[in-house]
PDB file of N, CA and C in Angstrom:
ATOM      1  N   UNK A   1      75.591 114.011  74.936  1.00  0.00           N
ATOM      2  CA  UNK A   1      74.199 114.015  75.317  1.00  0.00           C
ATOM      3  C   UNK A   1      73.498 112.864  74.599  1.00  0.00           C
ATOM      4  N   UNK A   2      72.566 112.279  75.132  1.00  0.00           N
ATOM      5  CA  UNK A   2      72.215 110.911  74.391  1.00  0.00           C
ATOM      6  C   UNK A   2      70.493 111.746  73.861  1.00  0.00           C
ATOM      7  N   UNK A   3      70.832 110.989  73.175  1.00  0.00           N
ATOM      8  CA  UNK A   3      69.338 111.639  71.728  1.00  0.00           C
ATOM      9  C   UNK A   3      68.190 110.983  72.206  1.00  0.00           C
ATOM     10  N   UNK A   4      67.652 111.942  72.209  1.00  0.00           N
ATOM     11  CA  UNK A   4      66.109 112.596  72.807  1.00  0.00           C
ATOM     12  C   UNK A   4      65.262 111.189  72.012  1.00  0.00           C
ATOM     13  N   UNK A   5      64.500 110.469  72.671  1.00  0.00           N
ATOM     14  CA  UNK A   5      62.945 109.717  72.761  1.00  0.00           C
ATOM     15  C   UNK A   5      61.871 110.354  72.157  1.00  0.00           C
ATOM     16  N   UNK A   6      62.073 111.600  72.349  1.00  0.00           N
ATOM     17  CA  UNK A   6      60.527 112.786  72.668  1.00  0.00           C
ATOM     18  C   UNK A   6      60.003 112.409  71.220  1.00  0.00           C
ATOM     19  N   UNK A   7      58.316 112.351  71.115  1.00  0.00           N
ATOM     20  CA  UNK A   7      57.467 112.069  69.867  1.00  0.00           C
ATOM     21  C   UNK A   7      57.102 113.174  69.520  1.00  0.00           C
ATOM     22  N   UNK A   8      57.499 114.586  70.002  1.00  0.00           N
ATOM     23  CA  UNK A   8      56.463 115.722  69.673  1.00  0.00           C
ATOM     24  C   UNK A   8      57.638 116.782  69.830  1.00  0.00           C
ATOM     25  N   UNK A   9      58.038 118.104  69.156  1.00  0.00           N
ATOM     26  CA  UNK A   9      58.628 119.121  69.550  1.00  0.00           C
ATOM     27  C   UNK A   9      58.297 119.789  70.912  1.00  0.00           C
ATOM     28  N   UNK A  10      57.291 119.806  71.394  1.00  0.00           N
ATOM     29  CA  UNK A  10      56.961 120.096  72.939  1.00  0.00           C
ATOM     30  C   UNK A  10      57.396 119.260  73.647  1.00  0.00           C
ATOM     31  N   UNK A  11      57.286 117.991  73.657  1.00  0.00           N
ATOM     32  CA  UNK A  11      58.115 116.762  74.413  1.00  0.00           C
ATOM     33  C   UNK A  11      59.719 117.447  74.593  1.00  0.00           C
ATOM     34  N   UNK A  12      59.946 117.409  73.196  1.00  0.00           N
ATOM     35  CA  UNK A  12      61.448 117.963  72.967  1.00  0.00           C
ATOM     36  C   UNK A  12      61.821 118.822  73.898  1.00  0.00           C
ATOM     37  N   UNK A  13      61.223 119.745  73.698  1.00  0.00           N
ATOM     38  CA  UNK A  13      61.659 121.438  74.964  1.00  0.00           C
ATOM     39  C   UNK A  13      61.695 120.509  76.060  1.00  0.00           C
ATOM     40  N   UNK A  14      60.529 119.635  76.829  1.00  0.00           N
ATOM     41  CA  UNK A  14      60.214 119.673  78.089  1.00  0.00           C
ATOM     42  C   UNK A  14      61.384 118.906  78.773  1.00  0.00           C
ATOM     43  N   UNK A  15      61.951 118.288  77.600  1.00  0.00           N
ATOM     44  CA  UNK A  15      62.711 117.154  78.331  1.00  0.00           C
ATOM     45  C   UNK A  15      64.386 117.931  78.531  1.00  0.00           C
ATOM     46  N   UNK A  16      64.533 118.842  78.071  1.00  0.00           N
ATOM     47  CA  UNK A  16      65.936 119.264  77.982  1.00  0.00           C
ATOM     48  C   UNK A  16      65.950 120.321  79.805  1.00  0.00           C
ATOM     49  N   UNK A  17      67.383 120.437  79.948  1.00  0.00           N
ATOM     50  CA  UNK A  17      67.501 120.621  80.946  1.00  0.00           C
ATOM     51  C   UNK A  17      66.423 122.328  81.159  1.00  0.00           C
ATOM     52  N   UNK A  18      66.703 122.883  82.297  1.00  0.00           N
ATOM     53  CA  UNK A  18      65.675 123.731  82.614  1.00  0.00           C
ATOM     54  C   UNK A  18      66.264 125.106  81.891  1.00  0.00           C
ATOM     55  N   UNK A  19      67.792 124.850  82.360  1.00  0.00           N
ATOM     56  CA  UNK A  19      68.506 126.279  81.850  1.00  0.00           C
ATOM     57  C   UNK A  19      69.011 126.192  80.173  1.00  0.00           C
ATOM     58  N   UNK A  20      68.409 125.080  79.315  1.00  0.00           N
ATOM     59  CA  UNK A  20      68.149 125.265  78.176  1.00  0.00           C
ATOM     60  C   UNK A  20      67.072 125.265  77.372  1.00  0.00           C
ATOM     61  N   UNK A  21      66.329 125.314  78.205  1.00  0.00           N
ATOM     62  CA  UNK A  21      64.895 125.587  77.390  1.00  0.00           C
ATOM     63  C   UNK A  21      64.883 126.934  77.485  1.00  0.00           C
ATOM     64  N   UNK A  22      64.968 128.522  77.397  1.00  0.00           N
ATOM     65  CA  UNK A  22      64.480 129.090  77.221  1.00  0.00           C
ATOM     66  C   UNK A  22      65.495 129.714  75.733  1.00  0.00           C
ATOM     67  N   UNK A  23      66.519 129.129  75.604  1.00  0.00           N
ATOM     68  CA  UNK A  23      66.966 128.938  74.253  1.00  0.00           C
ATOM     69  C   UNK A  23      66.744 128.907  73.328  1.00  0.00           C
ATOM     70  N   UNK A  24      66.162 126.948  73.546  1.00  0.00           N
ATOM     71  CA  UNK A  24      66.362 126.711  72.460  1.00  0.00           C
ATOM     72  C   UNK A  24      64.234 127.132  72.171  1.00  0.00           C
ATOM     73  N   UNK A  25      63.170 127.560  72.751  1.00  0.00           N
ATOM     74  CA  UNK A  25      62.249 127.933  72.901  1.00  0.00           C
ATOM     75  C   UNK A  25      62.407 129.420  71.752  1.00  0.00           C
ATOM     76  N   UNK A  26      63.658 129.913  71.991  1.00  0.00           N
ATOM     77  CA  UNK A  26      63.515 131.265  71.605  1.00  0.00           C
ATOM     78  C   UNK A  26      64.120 130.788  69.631  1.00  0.00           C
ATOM     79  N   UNK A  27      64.774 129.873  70.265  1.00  0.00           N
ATOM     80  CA  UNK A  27      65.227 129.763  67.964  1.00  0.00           C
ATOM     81  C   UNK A  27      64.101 129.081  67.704  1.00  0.00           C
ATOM     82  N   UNK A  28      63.193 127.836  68.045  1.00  0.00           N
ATOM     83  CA  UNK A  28      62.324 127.350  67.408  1.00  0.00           C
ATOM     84  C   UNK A  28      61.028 128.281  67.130  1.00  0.00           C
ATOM     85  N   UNK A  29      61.221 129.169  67.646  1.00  0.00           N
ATOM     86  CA  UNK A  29      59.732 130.381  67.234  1.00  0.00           C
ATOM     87  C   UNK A  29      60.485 130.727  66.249  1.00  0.00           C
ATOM     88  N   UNK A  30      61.623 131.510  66.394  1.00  0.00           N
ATOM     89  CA  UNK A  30      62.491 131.819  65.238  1.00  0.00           C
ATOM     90  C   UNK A  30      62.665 131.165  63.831  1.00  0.00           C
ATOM     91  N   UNK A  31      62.733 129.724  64.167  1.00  0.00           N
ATOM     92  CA  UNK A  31      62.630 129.077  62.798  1.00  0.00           C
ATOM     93  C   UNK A  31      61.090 128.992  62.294  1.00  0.00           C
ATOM     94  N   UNK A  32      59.947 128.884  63.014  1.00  0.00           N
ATOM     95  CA  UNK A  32      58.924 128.617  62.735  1.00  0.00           C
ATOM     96  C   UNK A  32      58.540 130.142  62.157  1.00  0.00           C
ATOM     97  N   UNK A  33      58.955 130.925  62.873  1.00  0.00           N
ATOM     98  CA  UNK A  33      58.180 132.366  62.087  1.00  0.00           C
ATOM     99  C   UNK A  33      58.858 132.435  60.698  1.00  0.00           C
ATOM    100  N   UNK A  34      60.170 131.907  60.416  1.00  0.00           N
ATOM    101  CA  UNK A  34      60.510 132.554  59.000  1.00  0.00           C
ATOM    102  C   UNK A  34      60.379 131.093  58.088  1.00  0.00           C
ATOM    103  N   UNK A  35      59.509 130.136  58.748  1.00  0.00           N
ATOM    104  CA  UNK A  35      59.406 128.783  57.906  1.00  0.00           C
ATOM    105  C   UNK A  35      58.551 128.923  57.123  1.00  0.00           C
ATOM    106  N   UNK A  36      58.955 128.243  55.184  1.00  0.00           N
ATOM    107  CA  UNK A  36      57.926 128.748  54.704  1.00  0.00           C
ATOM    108  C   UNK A  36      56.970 127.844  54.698  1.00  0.00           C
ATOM    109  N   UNK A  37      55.641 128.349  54.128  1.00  0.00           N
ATOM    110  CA  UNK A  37      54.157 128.220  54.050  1.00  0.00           C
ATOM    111  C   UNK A  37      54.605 126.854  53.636  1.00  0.00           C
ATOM    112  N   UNK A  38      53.658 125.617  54.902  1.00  0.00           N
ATOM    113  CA  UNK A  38      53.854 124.378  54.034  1.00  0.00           C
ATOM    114  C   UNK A  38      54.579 123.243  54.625  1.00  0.00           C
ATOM    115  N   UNK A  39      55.925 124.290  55.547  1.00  0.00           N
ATOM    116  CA  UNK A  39      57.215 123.156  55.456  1.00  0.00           C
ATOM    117  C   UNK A  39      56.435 122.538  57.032  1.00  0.00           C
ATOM    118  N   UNK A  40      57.087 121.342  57.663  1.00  0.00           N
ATOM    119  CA  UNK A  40      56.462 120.600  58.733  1.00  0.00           C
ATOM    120  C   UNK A  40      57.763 120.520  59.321  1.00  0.00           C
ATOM    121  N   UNK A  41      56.957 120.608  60.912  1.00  0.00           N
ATOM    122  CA  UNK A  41      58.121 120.556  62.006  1.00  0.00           C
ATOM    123  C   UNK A  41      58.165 119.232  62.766  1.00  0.00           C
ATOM    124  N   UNK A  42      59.227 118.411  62.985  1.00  0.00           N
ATOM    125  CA  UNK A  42      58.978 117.017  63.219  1.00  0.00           C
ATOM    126  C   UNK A  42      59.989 116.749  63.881  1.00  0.00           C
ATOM    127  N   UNK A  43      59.978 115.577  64.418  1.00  0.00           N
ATOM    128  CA  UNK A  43      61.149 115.331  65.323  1.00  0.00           C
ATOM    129  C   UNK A  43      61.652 113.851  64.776  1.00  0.00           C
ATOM    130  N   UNK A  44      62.805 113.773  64.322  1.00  0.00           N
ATOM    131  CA  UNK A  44      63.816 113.251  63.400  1.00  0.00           C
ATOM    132  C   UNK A  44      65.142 112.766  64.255  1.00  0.00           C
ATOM    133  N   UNK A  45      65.492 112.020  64.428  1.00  0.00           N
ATOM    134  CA  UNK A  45      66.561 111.329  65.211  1.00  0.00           C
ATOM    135  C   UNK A  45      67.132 112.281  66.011  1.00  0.00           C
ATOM    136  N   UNK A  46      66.226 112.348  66.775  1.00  0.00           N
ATOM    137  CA  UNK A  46      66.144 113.097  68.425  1.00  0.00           C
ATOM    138  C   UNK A  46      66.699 114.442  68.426  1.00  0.00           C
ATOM    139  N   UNK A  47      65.752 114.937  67.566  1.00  0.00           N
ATOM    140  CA  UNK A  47      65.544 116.454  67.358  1.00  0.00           C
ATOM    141  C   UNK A  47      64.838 117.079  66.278  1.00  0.00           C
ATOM    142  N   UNK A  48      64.677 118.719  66.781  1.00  0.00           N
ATOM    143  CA  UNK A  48      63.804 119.263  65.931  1.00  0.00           C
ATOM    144  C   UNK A  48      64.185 119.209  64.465  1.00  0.00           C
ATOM    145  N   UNK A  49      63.500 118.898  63.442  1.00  0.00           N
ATOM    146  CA  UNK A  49      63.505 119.292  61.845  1.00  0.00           C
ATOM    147  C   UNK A  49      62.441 119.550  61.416  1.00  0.00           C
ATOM    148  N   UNK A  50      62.673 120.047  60.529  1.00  0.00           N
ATOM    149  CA  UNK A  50      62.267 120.928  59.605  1.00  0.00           C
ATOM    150  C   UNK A  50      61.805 120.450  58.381  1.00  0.00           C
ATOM    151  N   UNK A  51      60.382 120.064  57.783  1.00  0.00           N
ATOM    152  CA  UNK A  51      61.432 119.498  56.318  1.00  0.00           C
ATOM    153  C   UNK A  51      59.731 119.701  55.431  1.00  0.00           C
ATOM    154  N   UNK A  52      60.526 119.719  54.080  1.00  0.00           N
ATOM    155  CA  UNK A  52      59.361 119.847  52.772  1.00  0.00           C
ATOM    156  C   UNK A  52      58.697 118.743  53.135  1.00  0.00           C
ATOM    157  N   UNK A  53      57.610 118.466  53.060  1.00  0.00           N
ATOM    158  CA  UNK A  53      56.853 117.346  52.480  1.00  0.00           C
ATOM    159  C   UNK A  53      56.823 117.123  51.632  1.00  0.00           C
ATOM    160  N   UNK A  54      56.276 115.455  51.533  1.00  0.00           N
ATOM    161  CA  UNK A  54      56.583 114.994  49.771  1.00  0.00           C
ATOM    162  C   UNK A  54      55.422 115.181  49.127  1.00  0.00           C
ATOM    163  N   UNK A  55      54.440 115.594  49.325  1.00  0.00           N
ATOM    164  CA  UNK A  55      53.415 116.559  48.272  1.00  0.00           C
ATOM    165  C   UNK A  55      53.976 117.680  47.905  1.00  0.00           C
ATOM    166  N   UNK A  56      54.581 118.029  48.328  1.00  0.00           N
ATOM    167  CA  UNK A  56      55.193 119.405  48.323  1.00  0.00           C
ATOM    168  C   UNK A  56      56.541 119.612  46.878  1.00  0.00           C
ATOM    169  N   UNK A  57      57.484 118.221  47.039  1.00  0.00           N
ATOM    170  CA  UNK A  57      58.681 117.774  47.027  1.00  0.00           C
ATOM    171  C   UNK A  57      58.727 116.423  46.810  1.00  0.00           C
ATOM    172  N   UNK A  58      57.788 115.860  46.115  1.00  0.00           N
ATOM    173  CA  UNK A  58      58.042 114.124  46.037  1.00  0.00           C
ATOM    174  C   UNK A  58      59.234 113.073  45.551  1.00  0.00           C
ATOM    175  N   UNK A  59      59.902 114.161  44.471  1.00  0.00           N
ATOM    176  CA  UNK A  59      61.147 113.152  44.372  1.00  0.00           C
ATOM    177  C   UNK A  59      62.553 113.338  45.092  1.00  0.00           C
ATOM    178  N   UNK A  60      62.371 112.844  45.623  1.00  0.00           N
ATOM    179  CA  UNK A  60      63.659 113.200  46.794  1.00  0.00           C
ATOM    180  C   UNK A  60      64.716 112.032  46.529  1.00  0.00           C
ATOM    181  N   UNK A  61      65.683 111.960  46.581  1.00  0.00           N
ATOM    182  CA  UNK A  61      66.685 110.670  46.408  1.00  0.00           C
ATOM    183  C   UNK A  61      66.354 109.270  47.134  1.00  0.00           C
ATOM    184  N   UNK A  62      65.961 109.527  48.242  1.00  0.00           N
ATOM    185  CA  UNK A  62      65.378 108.397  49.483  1.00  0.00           C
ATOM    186  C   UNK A  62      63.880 108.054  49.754  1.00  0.00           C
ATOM    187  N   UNK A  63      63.350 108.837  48.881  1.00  0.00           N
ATOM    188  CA  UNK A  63      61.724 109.040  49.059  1.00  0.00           C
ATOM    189  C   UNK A  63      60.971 109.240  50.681  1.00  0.00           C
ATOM    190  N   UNK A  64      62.160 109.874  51.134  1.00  0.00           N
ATOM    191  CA  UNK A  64      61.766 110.700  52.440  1.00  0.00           C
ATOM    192  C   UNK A  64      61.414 111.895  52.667  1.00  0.00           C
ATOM    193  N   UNK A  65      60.753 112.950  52.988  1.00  0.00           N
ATOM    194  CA  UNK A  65      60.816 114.283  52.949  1.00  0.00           C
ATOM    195  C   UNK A  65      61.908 115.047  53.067  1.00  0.00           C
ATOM    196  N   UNK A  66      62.426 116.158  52.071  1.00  0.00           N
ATOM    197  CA  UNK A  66      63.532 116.863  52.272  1.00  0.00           C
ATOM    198  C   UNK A  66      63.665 117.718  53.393  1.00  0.00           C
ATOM    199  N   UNK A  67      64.756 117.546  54.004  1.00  0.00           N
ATOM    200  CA  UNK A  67      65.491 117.900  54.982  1.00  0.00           C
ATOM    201  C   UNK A  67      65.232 119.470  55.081  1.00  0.00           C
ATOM    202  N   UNK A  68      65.201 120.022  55.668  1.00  0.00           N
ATOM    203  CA  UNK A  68      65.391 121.940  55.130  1.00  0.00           C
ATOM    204  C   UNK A  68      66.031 122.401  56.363  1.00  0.00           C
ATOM    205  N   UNK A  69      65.513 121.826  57.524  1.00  0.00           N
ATOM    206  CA  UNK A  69      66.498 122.554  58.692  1.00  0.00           C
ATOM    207  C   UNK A  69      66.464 121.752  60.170  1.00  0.00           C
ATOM    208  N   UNK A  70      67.562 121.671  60.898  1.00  0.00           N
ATOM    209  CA  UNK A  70      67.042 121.371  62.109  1.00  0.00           C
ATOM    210  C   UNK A  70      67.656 121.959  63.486  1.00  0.00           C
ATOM    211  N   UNK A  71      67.560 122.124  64.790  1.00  0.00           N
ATOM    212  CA  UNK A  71      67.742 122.216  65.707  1.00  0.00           C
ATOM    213  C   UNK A  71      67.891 120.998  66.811  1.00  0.00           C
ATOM    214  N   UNK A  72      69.545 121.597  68.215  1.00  0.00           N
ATOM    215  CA  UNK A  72      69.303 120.160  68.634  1.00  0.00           C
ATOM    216  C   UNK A  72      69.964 121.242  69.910  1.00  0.00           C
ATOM    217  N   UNK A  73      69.958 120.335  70.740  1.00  0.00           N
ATOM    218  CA  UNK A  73      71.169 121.055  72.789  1.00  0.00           C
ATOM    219  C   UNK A  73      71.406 119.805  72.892  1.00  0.00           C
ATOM    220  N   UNK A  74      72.825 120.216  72.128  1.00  0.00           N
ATOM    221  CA  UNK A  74      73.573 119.408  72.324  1.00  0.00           C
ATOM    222  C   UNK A  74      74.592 119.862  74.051  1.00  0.00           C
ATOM    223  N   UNK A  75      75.156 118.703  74.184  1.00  0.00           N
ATOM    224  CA  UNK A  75      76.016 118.818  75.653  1.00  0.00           C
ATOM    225  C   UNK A  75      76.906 120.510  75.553  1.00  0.00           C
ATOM    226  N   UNK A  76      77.420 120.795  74.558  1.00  0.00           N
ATOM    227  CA  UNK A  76      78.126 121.907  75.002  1.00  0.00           C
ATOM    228  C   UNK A  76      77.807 123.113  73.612  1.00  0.00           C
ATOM    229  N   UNK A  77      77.068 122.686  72.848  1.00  0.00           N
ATOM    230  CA  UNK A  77      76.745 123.816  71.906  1.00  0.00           C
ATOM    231  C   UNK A  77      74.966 123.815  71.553  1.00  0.00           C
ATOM    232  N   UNK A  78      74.567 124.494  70.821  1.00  0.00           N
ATOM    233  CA  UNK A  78      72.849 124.250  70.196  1.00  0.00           C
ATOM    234  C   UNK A  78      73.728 124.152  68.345  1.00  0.00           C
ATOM    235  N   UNK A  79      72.656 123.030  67.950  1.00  0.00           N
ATOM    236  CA  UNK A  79      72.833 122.913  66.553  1.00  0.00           C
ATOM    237  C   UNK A  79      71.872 122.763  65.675  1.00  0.00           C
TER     238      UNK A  79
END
């Protein structure tokens, strides 16, 4: 599957096929309801993540925001 363009997690859903959006719709509430207070949902080399902010978390090895989780539909699995 070639990695998603989309600038926004809604982009994300809209663009994936029809019979995987109600999927991957159903883990991203899932991750968002048990995400804690704080963390930001972003879209990261063409897919959903998850990640601390660096107010939150400023020294990070790369001085990027830490990673915490992500989601992707891929061609034959969700990751």
């Amino acid at each position: 599957m070639v990695q998603s363009q989309a600038k926004t997690p809604k982009e994300y859903i809209d663009q994936l096929p029809e019979d995987r959006r109600p999927t991957m719709k159903k883990l991203r509430a899932l991750v968002r309801k048990n995400l804690p207070k704080g963390y930001q949902e972003v879209i990261r080399w063409g897919m959903l993540c998850y990640e601390v902010p660096l107010i939150k978390c400023p020294d990070t090895y790369n001085g990027e925001p830490l990673m915490y989780a992500a989601l992707a539909s891929q061609k034959n699995h969700y990751g």
